[in-house]
N, C-alpha and C. Protein backbone atom coordinates (compact mmCIF):
# COMPACT_ATOMS: atom_id res chain seq x y z
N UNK A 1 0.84 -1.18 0.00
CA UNK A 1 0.00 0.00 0.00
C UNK A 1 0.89 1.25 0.00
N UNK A 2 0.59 2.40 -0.64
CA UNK A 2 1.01 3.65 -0.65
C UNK A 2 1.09 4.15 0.47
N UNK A 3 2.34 4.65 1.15
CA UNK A 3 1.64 5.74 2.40
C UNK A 3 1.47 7.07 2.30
N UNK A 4 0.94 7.88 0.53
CA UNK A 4 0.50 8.94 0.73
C UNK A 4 -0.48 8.79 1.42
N UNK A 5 -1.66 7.55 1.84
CA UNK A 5 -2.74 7.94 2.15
C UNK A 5 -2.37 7.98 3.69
N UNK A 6 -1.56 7.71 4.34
CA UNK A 6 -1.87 7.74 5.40
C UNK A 6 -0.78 9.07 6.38
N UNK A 7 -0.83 9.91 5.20
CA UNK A 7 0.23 11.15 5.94
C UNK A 7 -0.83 12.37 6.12
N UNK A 8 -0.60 13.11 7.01
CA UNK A 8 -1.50 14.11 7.37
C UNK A 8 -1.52 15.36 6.47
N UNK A 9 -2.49 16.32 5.29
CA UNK A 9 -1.99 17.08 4.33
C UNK A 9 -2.38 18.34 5.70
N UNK A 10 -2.11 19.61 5.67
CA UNK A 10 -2.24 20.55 6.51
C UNK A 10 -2.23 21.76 5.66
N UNK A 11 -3.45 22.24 6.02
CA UNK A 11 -3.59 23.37 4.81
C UNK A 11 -3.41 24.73 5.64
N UNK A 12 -2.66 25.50 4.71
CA UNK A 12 -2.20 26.72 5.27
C UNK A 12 -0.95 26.94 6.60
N UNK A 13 -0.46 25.62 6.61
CA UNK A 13 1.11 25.65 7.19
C UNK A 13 2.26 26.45 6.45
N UNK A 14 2.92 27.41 7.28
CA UNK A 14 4.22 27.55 6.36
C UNK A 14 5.29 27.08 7.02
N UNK A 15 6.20 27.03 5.51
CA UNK A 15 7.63 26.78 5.90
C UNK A 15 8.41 27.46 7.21
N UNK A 16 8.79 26.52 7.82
CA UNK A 16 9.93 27.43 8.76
C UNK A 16 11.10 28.11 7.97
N UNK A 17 11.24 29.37 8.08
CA UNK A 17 12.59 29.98 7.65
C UNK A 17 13.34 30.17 8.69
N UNK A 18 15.00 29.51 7.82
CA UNK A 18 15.66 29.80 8.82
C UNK A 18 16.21 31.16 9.65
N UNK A 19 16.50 31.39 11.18
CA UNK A 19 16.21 31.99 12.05
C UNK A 19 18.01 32.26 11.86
N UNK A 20 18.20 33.72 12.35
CA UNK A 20 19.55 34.22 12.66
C UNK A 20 19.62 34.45 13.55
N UNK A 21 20.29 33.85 14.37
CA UNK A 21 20.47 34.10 15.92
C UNK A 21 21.83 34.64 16.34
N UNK A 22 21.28 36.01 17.12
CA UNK A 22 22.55 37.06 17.38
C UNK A 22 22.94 36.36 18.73
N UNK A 23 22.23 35.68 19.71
CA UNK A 23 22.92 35.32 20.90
C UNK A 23 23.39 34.10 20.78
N UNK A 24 24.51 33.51 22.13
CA UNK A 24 24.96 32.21 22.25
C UNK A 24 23.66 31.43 22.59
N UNK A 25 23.06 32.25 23.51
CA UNK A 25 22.68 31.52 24.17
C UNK A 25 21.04 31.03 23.41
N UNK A 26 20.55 31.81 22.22
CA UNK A 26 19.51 30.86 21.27
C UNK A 26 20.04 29.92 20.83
N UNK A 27 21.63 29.97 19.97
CA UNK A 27 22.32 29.16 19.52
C UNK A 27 22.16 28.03 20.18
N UNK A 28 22.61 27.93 21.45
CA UNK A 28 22.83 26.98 22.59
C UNK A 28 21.39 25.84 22.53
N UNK A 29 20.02 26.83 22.74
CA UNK A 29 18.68 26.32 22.76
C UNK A 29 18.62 25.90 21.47
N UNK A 30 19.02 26.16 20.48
CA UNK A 30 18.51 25.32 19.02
C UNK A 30 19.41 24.32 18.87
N UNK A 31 20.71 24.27 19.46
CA UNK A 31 21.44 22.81 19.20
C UNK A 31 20.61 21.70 20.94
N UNK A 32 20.04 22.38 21.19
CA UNK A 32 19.23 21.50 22.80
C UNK A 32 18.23 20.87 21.91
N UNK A 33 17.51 21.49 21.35
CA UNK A 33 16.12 20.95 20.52
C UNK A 33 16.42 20.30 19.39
N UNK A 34 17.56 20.06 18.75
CA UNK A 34 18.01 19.45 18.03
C UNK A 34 17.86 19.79 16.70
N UNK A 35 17.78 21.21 16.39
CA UNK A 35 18.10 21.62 14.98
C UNK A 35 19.18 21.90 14.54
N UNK A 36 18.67 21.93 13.28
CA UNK A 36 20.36 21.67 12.63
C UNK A 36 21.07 23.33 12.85
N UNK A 37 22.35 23.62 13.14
CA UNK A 37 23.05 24.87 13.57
C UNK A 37 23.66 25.26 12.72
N UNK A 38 24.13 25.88 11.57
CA UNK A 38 25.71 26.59 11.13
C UNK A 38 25.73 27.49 11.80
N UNK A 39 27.20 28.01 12.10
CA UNK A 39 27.86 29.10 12.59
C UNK A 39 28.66 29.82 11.28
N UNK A 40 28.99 30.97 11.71
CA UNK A 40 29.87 31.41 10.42
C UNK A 40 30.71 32.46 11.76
N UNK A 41 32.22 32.38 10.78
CA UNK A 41 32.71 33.50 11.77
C UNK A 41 32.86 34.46 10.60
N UNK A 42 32.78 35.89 11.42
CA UNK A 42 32.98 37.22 10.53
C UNK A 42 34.46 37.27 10.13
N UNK A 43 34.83 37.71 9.17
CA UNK A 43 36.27 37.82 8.83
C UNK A 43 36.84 39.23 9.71
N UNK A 44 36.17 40.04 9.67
CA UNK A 44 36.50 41.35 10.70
C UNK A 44 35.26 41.29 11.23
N UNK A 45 35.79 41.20 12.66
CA UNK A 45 34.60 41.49 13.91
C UNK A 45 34.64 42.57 14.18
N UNK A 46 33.49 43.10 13.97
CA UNK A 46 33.63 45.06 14.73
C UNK A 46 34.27 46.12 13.35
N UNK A 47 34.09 47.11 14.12
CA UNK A 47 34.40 48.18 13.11
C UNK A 47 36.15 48.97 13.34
N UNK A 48 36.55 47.75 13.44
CA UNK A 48 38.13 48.06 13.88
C UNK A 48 38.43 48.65 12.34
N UNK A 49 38.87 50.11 11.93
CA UNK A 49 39.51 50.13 11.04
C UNK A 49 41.48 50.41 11.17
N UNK A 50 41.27 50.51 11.96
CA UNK A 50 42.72 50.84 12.10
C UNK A 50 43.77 49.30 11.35
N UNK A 51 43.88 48.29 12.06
CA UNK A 51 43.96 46.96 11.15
C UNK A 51 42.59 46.10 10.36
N UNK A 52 42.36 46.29 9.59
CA UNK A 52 41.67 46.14 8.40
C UNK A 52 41.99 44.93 8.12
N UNK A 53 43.21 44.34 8.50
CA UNK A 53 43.48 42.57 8.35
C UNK A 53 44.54 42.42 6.47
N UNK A 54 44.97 41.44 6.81
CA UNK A 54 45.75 41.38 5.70
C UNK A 54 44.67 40.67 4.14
N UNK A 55 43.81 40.46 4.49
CA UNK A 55 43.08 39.79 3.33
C UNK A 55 43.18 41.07 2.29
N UNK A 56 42.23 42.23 3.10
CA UNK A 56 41.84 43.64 2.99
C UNK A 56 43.43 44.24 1.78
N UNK A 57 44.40 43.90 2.15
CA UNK A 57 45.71 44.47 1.43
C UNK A 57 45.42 43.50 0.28
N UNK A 58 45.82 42.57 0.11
CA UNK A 58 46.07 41.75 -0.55
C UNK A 58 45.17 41.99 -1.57
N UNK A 59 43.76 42.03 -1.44
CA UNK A 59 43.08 42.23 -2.19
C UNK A 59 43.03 43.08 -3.01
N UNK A 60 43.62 44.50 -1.84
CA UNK A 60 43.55 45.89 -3.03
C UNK A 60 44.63 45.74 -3.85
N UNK A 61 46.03 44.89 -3.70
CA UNK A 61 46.78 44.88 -3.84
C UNK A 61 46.73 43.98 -5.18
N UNK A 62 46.21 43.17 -5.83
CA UNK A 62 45.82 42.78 -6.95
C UNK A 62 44.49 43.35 -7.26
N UNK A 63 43.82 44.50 -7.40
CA UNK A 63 42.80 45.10 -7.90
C UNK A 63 43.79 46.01 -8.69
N UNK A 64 45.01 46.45 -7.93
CA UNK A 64 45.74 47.47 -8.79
C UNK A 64 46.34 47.27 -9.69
N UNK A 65 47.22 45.80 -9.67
CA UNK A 65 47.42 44.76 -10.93
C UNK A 65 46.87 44.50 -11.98
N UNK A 66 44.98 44.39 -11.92
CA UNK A 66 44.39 44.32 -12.40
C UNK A 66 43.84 44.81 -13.18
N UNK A 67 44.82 46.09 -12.80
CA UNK A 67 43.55 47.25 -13.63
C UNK A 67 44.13 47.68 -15.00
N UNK A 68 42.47 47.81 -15.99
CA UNK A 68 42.83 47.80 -17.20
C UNK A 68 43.14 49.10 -17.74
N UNK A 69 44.09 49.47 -18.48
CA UNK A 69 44.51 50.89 -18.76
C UNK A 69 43.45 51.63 -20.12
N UNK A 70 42.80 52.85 -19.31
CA UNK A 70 41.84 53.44 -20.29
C UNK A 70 41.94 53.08 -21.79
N UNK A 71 41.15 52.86 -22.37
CA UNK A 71 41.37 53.45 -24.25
C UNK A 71 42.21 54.48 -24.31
N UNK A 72 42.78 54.72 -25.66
CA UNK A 72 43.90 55.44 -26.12
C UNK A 72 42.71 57.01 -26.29
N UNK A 73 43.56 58.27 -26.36
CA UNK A 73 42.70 59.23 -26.99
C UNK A 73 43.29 59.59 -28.36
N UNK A 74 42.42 60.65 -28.50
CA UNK A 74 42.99 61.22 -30.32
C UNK A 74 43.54 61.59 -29.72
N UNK A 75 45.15 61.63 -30.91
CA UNK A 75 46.12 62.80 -30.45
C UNK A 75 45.80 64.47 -30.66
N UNK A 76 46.36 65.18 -30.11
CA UNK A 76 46.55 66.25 -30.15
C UNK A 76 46.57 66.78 -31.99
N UNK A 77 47.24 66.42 -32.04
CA UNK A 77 47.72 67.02 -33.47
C UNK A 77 46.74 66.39 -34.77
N UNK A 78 45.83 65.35 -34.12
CA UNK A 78 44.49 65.12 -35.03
C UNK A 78 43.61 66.11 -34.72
N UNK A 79 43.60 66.46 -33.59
CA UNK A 79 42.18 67.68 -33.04
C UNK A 79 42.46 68.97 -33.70
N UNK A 80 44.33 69.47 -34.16
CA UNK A 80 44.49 70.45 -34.58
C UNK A 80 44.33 70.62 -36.41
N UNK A 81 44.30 69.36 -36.89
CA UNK A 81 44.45 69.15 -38.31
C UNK A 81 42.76 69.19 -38.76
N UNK A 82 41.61 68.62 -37.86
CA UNK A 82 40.59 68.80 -37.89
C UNK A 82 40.19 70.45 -37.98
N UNK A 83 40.94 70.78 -36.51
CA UNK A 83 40.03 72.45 -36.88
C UNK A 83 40.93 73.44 -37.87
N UNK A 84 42.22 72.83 -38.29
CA UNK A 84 42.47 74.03 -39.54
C UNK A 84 41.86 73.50 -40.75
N UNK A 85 41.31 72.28 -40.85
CA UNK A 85 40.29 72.01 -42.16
C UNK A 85 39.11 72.32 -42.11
N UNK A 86 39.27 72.42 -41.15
CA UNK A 86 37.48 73.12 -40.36
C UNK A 86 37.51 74.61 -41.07
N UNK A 87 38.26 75.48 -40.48
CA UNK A 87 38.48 76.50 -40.91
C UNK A 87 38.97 76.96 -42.12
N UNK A 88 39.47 76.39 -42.42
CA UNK A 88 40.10 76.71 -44.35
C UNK A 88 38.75 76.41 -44.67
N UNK A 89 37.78 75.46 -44.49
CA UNK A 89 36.37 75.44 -45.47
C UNK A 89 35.71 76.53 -44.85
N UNK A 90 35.70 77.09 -43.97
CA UNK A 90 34.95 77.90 -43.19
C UNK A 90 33.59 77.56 -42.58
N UNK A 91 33.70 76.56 -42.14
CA UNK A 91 32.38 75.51 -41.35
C UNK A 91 32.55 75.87 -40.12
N UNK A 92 31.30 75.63 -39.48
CA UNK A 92 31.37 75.62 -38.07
C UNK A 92 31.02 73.93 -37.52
N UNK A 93 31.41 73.68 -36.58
CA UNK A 93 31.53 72.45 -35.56
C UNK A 93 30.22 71.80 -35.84
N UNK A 94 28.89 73.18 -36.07
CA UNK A 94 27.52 71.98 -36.00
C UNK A 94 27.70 71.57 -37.59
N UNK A 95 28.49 72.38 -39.19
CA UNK A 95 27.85 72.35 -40.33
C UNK A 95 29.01 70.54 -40.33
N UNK A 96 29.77 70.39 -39.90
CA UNK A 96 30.75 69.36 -40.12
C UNK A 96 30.16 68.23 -39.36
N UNK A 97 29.75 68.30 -38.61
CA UNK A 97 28.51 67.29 -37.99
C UNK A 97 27.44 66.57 -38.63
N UNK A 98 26.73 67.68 -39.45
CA UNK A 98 25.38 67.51 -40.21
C UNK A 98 26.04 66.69 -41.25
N UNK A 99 27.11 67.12 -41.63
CA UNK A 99 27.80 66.53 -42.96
C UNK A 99 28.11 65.05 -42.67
N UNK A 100 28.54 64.88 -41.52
CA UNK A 100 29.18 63.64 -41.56
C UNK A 100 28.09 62.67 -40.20
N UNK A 101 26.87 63.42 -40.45
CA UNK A 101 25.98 62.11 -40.05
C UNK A 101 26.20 61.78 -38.58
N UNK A 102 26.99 62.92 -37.86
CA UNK A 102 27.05 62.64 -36.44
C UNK A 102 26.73 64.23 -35.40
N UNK A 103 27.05 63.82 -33.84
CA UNK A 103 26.13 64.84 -33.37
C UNK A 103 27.83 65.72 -33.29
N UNK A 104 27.12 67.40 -32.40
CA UNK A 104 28.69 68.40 -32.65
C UNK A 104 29.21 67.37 -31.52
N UNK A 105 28.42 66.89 -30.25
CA UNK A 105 29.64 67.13 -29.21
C UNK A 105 30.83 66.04 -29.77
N UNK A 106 30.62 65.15 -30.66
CA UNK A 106 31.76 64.69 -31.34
C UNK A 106 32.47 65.37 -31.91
N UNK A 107 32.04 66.21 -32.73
CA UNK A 107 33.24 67.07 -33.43
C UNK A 107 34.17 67.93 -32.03
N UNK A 108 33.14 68.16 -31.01
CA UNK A 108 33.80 68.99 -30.42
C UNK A 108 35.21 67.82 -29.42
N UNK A 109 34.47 66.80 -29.15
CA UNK A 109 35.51 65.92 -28.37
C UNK A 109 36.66 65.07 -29.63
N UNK A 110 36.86 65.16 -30.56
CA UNK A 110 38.12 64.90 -31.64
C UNK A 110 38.35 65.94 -31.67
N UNK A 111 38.24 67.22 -31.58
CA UNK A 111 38.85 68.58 -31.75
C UNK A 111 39.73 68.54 -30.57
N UNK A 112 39.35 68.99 -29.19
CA UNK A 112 39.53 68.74 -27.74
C UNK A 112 40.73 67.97 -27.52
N UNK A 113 40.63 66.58 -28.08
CA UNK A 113 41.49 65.19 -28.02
C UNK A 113 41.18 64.45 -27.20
N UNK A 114 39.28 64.66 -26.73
CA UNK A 114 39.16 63.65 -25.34
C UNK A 114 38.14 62.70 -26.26
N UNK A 115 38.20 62.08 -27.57
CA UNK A 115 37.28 61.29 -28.12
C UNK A 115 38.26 60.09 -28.00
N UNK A 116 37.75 58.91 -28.38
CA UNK A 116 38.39 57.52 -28.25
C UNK A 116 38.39 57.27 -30.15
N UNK A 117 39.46 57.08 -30.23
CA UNK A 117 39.61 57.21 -31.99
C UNK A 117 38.54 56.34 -32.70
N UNK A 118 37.60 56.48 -33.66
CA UNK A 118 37.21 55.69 -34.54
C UNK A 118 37.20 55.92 -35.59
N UNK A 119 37.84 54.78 -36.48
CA UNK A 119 38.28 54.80 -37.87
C UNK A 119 37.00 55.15 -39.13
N UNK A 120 35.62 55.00 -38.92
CA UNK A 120 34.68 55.30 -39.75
C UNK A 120 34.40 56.71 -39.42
N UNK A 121 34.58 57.32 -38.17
CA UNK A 121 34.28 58.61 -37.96
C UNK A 121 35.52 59.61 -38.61
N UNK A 122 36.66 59.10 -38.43
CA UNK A 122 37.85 60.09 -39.10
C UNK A 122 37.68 59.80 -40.68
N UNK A 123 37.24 58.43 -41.13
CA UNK A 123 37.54 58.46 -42.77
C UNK A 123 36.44 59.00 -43.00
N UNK A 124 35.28 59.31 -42.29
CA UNK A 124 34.00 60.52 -42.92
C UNK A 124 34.87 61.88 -42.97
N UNK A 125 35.44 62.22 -41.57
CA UNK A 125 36.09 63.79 -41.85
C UNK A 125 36.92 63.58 -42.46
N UNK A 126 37.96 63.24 -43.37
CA UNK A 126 38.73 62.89 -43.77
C UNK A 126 38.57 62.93 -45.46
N UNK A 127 37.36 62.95 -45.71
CA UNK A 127 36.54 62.97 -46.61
C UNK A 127 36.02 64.24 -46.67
N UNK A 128 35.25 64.79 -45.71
CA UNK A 128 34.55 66.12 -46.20
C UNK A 128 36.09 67.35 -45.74
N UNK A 129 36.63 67.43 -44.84
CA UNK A 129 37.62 67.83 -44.55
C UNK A 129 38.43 68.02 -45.71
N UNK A 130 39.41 66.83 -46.61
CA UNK A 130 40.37 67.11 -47.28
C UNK A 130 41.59 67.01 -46.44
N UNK A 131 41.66 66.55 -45.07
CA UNK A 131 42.95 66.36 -44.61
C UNK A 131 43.02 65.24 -44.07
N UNK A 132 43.82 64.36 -44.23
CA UNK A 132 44.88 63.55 -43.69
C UNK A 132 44.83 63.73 -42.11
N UNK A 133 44.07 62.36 -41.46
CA UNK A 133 43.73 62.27 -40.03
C UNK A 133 44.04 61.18 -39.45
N UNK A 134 44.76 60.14 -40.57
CA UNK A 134 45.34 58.63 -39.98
C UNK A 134 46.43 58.17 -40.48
N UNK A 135 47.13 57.45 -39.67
CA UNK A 135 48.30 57.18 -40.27
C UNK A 135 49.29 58.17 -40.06
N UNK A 136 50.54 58.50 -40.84
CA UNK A 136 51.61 59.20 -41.00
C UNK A 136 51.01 60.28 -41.67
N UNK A 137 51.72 61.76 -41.68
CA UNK A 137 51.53 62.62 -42.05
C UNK A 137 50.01 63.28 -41.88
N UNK A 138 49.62 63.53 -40.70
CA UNK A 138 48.77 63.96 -39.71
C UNK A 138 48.16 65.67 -40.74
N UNK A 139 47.26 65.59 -41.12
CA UNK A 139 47.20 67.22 -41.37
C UNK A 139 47.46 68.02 -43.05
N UNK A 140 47.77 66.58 -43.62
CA UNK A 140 48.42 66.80 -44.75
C UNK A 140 46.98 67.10 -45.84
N UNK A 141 47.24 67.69 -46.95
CA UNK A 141 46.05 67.83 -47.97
C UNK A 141 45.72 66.38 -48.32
N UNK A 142 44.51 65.64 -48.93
CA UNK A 142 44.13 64.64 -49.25
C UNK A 142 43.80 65.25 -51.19
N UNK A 143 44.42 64.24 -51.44
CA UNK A 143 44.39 64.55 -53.15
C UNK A 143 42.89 63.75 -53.34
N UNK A 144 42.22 64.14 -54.98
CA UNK A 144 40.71 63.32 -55.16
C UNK A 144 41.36 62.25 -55.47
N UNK A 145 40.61 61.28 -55.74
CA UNK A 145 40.43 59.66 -56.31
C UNK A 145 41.03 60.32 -57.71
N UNK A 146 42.44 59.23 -57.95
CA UNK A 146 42.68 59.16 -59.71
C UNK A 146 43.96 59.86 -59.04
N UNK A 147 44.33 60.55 -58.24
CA UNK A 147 45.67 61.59 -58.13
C UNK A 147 47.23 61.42 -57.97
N UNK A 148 47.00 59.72 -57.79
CA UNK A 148 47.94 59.04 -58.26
C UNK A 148 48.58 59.54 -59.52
N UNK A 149 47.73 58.47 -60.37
CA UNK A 149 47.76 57.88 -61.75
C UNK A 149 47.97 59.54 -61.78
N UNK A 150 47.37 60.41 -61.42
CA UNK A 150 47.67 61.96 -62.46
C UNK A 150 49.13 62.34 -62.23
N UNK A 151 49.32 62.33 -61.16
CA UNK A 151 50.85 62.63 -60.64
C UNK A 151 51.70 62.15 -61.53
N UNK A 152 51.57 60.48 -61.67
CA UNK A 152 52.68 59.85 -62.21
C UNK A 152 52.80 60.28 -64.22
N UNK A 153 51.18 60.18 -64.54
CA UNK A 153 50.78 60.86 -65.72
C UNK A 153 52.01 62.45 -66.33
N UNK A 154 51.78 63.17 -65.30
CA UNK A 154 52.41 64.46 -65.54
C UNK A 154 53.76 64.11 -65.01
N UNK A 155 54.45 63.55 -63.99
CA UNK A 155 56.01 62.97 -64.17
C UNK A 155 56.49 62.40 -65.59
N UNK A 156 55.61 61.40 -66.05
CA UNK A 156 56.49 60.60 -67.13
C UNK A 156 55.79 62.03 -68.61
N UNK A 157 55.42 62.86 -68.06
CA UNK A 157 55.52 63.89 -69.31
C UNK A 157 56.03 64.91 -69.59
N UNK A 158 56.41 64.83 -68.38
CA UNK A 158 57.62 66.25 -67.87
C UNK A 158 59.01 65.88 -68.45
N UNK A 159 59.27 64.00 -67.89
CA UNK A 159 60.21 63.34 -68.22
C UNK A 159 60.67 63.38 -70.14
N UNK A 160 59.50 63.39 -70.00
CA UNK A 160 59.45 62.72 -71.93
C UNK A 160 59.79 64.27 -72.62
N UNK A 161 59.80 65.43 -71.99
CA UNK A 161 60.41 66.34 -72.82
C UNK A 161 61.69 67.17 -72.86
């Protein structure tokens, strides 16, 4: 035979939750009655700060190890190559924005040098600008598409006479 039938169901009992006991002496009465006890000890008892305990070092002491060094910023001398192309077109901070599909306080933080470099945002200015913002030669004019081939075009014709 089953002995669900013969166990008592009790409707509207709750669970006992377990109880935190700040004294010894409940402690004491719940290991008398025979429930089950953990203890835990505190790693710092009290509000001693003066020794803080060696865990406390150790710990900060590889948090500082740990730590990851900010993103790089734009350099300086990209924020300055930006605003003399800025200015040779004679734009302002919001018209170079609108142009390149982003908001000013970007233009204003790559100007500044407190932006975190991104390569689709400089090859847009880089583009409406006309200057050279990556790589070597920081600031330099950007020739159109074909200015190669023209260069070398007018060398070997200069050559040829």
């Amino acid at each position: 035979m089953s002995t669900e039938w013969d166990q008592k169901l009790v409707i509207g009992s709750k669970a006992r939750k377990p109880v935190v006991a700040k004294k010894e002496s409940d402690v004491n009465a719940a290991r008398r009655a025979g429930q089950a006890v953990a203890t835990d000890k505190k790693l710092t008892p009290g509000l001693n700060t003066t020794n803080p305990g060696s865990d406390h070092a150790r710990i900060a002491k590889l948090d500082r190890e740990n730590e990851v060094a900010p993103p790089s910023k734009v350099a300086p001398s990209v924020g300055k190559a930006i605003m003399a192309g800025r200015m040779e077109l004679k734009l302002t901070q919001k018209d170079v924005a609108v142009k390149i599909n982003e908001k000013t306080n970007v233009i204003q933080d790559y100007e500044s040098g407190k932006a975190i470099p991104n390569a689709q945002v400089l090859g847009k200015l880089e583009r409406i600008l006309g200057v050279k913002l990556r790589g070597a030669n920081i600031g330099a004019k950007l020739e159109g598409p074909g200015a190669k081939k023209k260069a070398e075009a007018e060398a070997s014709a200069s050559a040829s006479k």
